[in-house]
C-alpha atoms as a PDB file:
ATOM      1  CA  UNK A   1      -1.115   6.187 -67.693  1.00  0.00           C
ATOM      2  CA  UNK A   2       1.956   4.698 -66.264  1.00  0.00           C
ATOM      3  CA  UNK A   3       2.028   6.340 -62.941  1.00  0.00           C
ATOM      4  CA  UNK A   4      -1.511   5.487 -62.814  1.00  0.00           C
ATOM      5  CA  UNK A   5      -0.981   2.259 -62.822  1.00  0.00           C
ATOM      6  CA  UNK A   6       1.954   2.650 -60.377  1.00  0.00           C
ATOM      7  CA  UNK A   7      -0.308   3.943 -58.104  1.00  0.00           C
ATOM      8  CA  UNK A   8      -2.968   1.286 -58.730  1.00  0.00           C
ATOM      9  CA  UNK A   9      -0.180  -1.252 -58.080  1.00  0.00           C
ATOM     10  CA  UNK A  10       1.003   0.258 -54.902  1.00  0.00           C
ATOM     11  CA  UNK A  11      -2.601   0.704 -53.520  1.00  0.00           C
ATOM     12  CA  UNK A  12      -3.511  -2.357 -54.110  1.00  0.00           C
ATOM     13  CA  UNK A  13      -0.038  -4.161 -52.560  1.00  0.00           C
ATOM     14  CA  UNK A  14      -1.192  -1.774 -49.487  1.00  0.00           C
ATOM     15  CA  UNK A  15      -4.783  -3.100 -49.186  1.00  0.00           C
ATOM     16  CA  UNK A  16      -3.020  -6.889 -49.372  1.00  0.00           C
ATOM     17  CA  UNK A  17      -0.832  -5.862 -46.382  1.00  0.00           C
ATOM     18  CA  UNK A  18      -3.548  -4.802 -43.843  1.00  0.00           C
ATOM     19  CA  UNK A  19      -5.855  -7.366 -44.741  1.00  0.00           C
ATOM     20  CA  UNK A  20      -2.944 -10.193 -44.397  1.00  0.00           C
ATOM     21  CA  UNK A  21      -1.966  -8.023 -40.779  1.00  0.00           C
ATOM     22  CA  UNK A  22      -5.539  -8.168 -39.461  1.00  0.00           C
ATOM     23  CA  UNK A  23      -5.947 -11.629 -38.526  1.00  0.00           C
ATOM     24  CA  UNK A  24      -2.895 -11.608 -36.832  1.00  0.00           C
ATOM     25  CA  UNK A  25      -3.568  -8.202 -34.718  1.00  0.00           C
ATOM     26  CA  UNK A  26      -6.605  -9.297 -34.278  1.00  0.00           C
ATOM     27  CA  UNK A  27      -5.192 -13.171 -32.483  1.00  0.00           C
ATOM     28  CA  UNK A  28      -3.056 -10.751 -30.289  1.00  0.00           C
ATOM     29  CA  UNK A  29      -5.688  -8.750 -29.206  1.00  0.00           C
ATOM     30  CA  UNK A  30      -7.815 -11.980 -28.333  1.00  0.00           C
ATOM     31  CA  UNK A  31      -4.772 -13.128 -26.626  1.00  0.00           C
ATOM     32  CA  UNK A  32      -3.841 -10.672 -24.711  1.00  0.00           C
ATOM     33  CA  UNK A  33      -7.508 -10.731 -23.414  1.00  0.00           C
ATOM     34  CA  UNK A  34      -7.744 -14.582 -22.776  1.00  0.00           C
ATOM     35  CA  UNK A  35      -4.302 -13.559 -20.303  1.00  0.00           C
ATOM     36  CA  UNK A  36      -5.954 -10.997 -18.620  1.00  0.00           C
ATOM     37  CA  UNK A  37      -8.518 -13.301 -17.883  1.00  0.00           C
ATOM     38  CA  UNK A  38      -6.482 -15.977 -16.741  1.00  0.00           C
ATOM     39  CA  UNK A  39      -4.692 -14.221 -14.682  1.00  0.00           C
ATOM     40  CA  UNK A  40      -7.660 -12.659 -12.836  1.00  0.00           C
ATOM     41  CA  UNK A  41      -6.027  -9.772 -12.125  1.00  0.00           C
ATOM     42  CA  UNK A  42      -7.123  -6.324 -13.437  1.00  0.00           C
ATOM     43  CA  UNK A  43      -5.076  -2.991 -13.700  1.00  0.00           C
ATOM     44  CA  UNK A  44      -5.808  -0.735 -10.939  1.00  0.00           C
ATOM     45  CA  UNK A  45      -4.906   2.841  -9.985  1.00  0.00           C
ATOM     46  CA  UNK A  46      -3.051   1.339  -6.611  1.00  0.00           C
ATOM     47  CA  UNK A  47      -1.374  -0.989  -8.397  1.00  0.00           C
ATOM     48  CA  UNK A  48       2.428  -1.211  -6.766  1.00  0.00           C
ATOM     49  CA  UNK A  49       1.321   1.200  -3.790  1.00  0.00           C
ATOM     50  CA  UNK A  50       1.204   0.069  -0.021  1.00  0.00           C
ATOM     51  CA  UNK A  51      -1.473  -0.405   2.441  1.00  0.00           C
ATOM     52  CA  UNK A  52      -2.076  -1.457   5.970  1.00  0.00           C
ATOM     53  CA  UNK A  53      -4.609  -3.871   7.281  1.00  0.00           C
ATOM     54  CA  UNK A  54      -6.993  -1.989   9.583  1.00  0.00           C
ATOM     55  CA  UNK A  55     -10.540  -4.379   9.990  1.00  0.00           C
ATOM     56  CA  UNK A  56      -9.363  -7.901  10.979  1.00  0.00           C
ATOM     57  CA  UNK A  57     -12.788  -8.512  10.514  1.00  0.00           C
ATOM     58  CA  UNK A  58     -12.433  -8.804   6.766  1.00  0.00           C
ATOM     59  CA  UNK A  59      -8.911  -9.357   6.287  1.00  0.00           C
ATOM     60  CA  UNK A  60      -8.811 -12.871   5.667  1.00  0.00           C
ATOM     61  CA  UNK A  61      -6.159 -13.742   2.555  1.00  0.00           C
ATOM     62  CA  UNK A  62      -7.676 -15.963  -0.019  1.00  0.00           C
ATOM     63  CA  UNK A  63      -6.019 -17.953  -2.919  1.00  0.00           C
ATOM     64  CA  UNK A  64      -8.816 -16.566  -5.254  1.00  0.00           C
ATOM     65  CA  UNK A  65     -10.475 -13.361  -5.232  1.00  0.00           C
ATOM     66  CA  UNK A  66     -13.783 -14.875  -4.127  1.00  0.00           C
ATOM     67  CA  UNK A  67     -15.786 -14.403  -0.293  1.00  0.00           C
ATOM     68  CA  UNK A  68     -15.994 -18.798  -0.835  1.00  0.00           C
ATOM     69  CA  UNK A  69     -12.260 -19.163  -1.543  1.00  0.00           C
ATOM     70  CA  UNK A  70     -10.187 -21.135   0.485  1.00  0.00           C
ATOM     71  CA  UNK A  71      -8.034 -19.291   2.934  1.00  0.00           C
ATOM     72  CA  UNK A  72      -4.412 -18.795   3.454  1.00  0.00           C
ATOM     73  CA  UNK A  73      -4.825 -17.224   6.768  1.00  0.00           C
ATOM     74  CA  UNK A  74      -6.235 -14.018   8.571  1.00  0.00           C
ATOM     75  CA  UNK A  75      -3.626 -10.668   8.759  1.00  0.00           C
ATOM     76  CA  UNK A  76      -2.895  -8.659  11.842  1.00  0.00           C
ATOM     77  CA  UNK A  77      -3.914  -5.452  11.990  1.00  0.00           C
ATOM     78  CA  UNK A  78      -0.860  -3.571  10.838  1.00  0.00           C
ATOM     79  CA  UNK A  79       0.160  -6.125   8.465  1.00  0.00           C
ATOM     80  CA  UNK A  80       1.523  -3.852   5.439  1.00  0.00           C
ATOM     81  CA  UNK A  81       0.803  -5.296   1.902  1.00  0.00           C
ATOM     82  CA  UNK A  82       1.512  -4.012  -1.626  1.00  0.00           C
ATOM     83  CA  UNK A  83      -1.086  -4.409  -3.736  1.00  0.00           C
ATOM     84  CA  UNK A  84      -0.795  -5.712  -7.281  1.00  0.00           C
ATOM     85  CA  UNK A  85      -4.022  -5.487  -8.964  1.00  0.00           C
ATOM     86  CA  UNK A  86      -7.831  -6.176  -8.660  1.00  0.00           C
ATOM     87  CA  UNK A  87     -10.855  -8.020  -9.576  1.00  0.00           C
ATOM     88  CA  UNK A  88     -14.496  -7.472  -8.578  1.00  0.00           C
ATOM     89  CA  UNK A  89     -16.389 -11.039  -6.998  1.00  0.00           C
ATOM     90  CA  UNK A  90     -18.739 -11.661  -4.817  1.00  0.00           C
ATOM     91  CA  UNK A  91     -20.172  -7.971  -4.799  1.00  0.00           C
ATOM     92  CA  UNK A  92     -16.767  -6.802  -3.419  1.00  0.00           C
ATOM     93  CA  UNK A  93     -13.674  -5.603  -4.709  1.00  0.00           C
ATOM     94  CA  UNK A  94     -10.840  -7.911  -4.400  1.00  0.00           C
ATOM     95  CA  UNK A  95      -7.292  -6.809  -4.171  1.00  0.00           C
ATOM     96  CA  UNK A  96      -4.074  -9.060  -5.024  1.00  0.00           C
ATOM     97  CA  UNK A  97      -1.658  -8.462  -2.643  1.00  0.00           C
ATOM     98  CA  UNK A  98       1.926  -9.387  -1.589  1.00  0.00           C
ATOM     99  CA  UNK A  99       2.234  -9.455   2.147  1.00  0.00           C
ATOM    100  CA  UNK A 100       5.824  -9.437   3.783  1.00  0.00           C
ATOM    101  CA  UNK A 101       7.766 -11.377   3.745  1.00  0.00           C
ATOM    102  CA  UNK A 102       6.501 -13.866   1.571  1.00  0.00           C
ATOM    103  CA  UNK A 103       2.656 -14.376   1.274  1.00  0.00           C
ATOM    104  CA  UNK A 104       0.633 -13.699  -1.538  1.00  0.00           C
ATOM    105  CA  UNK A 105      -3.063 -13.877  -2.424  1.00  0.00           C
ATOM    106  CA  UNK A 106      -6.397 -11.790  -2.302  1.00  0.00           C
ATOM    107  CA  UNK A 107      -7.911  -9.647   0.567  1.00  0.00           C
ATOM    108  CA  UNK A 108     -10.932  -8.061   0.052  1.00  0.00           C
ATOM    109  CA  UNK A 109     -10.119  -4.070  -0.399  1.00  0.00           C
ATOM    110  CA  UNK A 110     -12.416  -2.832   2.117  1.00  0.00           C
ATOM    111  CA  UNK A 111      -9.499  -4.669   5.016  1.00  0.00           C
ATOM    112  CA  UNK A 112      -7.230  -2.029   3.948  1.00  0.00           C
ATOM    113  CA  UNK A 113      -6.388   1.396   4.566  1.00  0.00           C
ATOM    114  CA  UNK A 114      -3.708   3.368   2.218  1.00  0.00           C
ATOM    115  CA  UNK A 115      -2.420   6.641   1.781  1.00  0.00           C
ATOM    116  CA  UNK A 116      -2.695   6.397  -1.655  1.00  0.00           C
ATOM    117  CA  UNK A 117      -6.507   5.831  -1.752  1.00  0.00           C
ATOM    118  CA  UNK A 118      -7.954   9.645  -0.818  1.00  0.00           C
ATOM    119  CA  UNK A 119     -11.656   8.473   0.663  1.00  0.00           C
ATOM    120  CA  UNK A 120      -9.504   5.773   3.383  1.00  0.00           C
ATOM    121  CA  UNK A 121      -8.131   9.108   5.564  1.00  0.00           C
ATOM    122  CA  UNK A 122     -12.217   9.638   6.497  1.00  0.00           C
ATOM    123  CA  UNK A 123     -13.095   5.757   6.612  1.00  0.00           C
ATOM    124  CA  UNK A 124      -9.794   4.925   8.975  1.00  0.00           C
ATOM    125  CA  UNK A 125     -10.782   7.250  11.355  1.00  0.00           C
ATOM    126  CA  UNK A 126     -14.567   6.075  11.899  1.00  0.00           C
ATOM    127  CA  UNK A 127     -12.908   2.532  12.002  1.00  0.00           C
ATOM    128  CA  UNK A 128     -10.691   3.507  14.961  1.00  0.00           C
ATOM    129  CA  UNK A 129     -13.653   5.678  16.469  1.00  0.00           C
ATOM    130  CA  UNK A 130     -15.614   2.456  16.052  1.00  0.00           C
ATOM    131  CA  UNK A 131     -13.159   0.530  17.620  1.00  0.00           C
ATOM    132  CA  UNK A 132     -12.887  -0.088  21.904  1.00  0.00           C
ATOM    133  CA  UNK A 133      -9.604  -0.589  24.085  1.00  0.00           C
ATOM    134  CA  UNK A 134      -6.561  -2.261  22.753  1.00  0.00           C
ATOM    135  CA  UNK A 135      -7.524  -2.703  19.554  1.00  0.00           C
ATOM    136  CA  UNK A 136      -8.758   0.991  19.200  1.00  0.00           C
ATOM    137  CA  UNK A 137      -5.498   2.604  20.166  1.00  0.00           C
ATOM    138  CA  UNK A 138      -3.161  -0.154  17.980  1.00  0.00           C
ATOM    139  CA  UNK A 139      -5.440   1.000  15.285  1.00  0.00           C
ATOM    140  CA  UNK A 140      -5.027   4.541  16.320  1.00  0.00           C
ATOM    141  CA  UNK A 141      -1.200   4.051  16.320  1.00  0.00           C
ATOM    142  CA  UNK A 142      -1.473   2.897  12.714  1.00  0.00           C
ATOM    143  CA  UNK A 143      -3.572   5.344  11.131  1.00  0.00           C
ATOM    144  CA  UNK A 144      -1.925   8.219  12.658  1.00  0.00           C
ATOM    145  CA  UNK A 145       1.280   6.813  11.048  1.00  0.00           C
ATOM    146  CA  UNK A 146      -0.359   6.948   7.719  1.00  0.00           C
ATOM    147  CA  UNK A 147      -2.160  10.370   8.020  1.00  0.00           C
ATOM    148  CA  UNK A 148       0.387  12.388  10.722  1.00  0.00           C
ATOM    149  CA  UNK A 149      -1.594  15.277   9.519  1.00  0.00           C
ATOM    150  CA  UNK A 150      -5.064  14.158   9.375  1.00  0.00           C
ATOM    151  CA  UNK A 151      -7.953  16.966   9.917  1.00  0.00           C
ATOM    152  CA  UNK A 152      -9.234  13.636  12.491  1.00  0.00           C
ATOM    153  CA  UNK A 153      -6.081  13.427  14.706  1.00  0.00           C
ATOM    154  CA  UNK A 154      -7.180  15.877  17.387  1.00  0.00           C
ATOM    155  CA  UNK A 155     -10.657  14.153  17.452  1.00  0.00           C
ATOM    156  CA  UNK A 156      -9.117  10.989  17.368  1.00  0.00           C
ATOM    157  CA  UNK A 157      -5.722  12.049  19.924  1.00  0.00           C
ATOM    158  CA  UNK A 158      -8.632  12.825  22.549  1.00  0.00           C
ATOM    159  CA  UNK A 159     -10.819   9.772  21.783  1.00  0.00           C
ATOM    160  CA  UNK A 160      -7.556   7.535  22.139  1.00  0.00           C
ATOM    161  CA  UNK A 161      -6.389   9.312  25.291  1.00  0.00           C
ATOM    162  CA  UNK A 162      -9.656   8.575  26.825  1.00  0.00           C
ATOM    163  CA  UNK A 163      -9.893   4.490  26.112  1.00  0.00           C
ATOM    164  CA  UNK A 164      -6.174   4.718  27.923  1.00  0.00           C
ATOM    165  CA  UNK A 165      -7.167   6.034  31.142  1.00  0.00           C
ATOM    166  CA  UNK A 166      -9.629   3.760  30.982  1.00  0.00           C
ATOM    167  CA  UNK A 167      -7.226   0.821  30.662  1.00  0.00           C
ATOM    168  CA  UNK A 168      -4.990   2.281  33.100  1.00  0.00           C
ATOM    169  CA  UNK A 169      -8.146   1.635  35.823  1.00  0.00           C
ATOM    170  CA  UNK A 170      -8.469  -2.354  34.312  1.00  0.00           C
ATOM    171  CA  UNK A 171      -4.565  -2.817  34.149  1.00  0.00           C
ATOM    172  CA  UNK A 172      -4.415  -1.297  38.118  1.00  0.00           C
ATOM    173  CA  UNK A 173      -7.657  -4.074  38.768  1.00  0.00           C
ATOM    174  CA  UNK A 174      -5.681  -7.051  37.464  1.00  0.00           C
ATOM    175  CA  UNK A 175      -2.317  -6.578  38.758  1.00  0.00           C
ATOM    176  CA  UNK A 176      -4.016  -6.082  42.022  1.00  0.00           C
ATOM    177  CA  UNK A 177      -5.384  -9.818  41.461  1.00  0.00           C
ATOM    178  CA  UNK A 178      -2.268 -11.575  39.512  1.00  0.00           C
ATOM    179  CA  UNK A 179       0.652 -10.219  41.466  1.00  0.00           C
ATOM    180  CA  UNK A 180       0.788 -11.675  44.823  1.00  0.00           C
ATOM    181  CA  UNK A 181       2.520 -10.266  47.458  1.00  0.00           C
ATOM    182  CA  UNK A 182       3.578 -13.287  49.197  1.00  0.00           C
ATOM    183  CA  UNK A 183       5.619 -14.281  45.965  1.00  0.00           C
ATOM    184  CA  UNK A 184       7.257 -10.718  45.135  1.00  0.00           C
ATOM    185  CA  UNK A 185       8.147 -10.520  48.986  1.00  0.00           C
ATOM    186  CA  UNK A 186      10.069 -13.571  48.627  1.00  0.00           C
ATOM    187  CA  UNK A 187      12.629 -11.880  46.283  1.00  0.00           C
ATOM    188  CA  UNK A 188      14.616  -8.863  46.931  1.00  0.00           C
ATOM    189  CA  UNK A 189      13.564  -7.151  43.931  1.00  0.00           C
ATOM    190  CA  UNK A 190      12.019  -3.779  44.288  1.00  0.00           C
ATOM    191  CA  UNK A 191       8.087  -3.640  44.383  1.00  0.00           C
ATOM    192  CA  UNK A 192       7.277  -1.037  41.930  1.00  0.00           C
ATOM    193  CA  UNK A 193       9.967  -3.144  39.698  1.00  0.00           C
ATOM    194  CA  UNK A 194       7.139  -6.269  39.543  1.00  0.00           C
ATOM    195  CA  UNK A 195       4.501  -3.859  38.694  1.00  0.00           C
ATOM    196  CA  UNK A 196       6.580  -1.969  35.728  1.00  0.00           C
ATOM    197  CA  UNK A 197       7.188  -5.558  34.792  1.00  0.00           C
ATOM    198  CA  UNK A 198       3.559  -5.878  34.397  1.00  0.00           C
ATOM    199  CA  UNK A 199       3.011  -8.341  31.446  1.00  0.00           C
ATOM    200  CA  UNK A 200      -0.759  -6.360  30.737  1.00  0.00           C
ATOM    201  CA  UNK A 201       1.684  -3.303  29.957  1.00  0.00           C
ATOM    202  CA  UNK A 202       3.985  -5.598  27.112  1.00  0.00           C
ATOM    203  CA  UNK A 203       2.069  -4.892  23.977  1.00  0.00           C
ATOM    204  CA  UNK A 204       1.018  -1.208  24.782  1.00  0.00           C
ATOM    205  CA  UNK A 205       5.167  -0.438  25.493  1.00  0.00           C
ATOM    206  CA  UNK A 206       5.766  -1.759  21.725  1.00  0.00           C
ATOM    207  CA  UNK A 207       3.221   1.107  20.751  1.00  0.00           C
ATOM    208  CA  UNK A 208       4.802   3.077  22.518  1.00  0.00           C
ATOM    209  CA  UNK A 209       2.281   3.566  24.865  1.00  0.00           C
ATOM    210  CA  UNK A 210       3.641   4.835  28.611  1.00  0.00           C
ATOM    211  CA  UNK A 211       1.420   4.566  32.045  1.00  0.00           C
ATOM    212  CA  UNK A 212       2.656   6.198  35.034  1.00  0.00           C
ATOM    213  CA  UNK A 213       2.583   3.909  38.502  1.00  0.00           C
ATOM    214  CA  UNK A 214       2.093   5.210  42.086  1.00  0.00           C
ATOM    215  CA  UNK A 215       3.771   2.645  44.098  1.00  0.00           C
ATOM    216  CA  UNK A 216       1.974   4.007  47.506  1.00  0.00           C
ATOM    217  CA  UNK A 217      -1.810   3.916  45.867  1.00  0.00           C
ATOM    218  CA  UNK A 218      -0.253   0.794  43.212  1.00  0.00           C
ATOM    219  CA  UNK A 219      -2.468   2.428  40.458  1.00  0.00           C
ATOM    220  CA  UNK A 220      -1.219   2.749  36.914  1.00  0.00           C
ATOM    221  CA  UNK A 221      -2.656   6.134  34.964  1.00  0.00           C
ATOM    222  CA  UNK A 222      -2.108   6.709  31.335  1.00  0.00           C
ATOM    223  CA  UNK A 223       0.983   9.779  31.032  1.00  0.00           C
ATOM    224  CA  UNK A 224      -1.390  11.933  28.406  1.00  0.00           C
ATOM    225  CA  UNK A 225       1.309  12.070  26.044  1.00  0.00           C
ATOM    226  CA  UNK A 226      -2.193  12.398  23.325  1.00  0.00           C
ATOM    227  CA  UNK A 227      -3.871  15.344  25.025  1.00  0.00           C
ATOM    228  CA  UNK A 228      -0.191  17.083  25.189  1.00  0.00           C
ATOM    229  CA  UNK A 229       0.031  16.891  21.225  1.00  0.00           C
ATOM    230  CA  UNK A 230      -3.529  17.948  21.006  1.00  0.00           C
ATOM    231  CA  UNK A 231      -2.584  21.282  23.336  1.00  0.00           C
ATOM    232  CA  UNK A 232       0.727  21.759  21.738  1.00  0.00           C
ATOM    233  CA  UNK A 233       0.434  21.098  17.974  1.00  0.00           C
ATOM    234  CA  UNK A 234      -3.967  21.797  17.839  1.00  0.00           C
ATOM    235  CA  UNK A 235      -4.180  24.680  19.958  1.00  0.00           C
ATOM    236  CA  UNK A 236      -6.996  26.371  17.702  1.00  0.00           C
ATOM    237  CA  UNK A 237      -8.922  22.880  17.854  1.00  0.00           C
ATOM    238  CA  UNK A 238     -12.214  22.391  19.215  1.00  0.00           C
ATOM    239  CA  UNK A 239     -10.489  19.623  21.157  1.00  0.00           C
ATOM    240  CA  UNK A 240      -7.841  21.671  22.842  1.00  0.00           C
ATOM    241  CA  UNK A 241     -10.249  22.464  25.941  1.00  0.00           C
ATOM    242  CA  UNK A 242     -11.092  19.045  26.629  1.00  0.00           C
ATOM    243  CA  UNK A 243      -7.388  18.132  26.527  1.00  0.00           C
ATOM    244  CA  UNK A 244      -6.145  20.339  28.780  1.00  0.00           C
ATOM    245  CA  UNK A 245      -9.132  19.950  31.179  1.00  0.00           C
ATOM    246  CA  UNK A 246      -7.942  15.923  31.263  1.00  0.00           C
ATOM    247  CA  UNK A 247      -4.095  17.215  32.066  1.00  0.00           C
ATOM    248  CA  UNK A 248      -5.583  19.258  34.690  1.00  0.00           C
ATOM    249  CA  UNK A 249      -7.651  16.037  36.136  1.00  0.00           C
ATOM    250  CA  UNK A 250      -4.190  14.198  35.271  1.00  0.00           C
ATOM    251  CA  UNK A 251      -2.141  16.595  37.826  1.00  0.00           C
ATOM    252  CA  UNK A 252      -4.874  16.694  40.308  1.00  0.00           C
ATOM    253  CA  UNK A 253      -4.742  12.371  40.669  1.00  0.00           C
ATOM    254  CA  UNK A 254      -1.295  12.202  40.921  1.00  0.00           C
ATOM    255  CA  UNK A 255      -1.400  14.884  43.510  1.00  0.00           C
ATOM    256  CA  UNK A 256      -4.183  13.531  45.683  1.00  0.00           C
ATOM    257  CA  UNK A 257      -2.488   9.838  45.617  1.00  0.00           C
ATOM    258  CA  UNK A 258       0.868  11.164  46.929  1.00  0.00           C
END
């Protein structure tokens, strides 16, 4: 009868100690909500990973993760972020991001591309296919630096290639029309010099972007450093052909112009 009632005793001082710990357990758990819900920001698998801002078109930073929030300003295509957390709004998903060096807010996801995310490899190349002249091969320079071994790049390598011959013809149109020959004759600077100097040619050099110049037809055409890699590293691609049929053309210009 006495350990009975030992065991009585000790049950019952047991069932007086989760029923005194339930309230509180229970406060936390409402507490710990009510924070997650202030701060706005939910747990997500990306959560400390990086991305890059491919569509300008969307990537306007907000101070809330709302489409009507006021804005903190629009990032660059480029712009790296690491993102922090999310929140669905708006019928979009939101994500809280820190942007370098100091900025911090909410883009909406779809502005970014990331490694990290498997379905953004497929969806950053039909944004860059999408895309037309500069901005098509900056965001070409930016996805291949996220995906060097995408299944796209020789699709993509050939597409970009293309869009820079073509910008070779427009950059050879307006130097023609903004350098004038009266002014460069007045220096004794070579000629070729002022058309290397070419400010249209500034922001594809920090790509890394080179154009070759005839000084004796003064036409730029792009160097096909794209269709090389394609015939070099792709030789079994579909693409291959195509890029060595361009090299050909390439050889057969610069011939003709000398």
């Amino acid at each position: 009868m006495k350990g009975r009632a030992n065991l009585t005793t000790c049950l019952a001082a047991g069932l007086l100690l989760l029923l005194s710990a339930a309230p509180e357990n229970s406060a936390q758990t409402r507490r710990s909500a009510a924070n997650e819900r202030d701060t706005g920001v939910n747990k997500d698998p990306l959560a400390g990973k990086t991305a890059v801002v491919m569509d300008e078109l969307l990537s306007v930073l907000r101070r809330e993760p709302s489409l009507f929030s006021e804005a903190i300003h629009r990032m660059q295509r480029g712009r790296q972020v690491t993102i922090l957390g999310s929140k669905e709004a708006d019928g979009v998903t939101f994500f809280k991001v820190k942007a370098l060096p100091s900025s911090e807010g909410w883009v909406q996801s779809d502005a970014l591309i990331s490694a990290s995310r498997p379905r953004d490899e497929e969806r950053g190349a039909m944004i860059v296919q999408a895309l037309a002249g500069f901005e098509q091969v900056e965001a070409a320079v930016q996805y291949f630096k996220l995906f060097p071994n995408s299944r796209f790049k020789p699709a993509l390598l050939l597409i970009v290639g293309d869009t820079l011959e073509d910008i070779a013809t427009t950059i050879t149109r307006d130097a023609a029309r903004r350098l004038r020959r009266k002014e460069m004759a007045a220096s004794a600077a070579p000629m070729h010099s002022y058309y290397l100097n070419f400010v249209m040619l500034d922001r594809y050099r920090k790509l890394g972007i080179r154009f070759l110049f005839n000084p004796k037809t003064l036409k730029y055409h792009y160097d096909g450093k794209s269709w090389k890699e394609i015939v070099e590293k792709f030789p079994a691609a579909e693409e291959a052909m195509g890029a060595q049929e361009r090299l050909n053309d390439l050889r057969t210009k610069l011939a003709a112009e000398k």
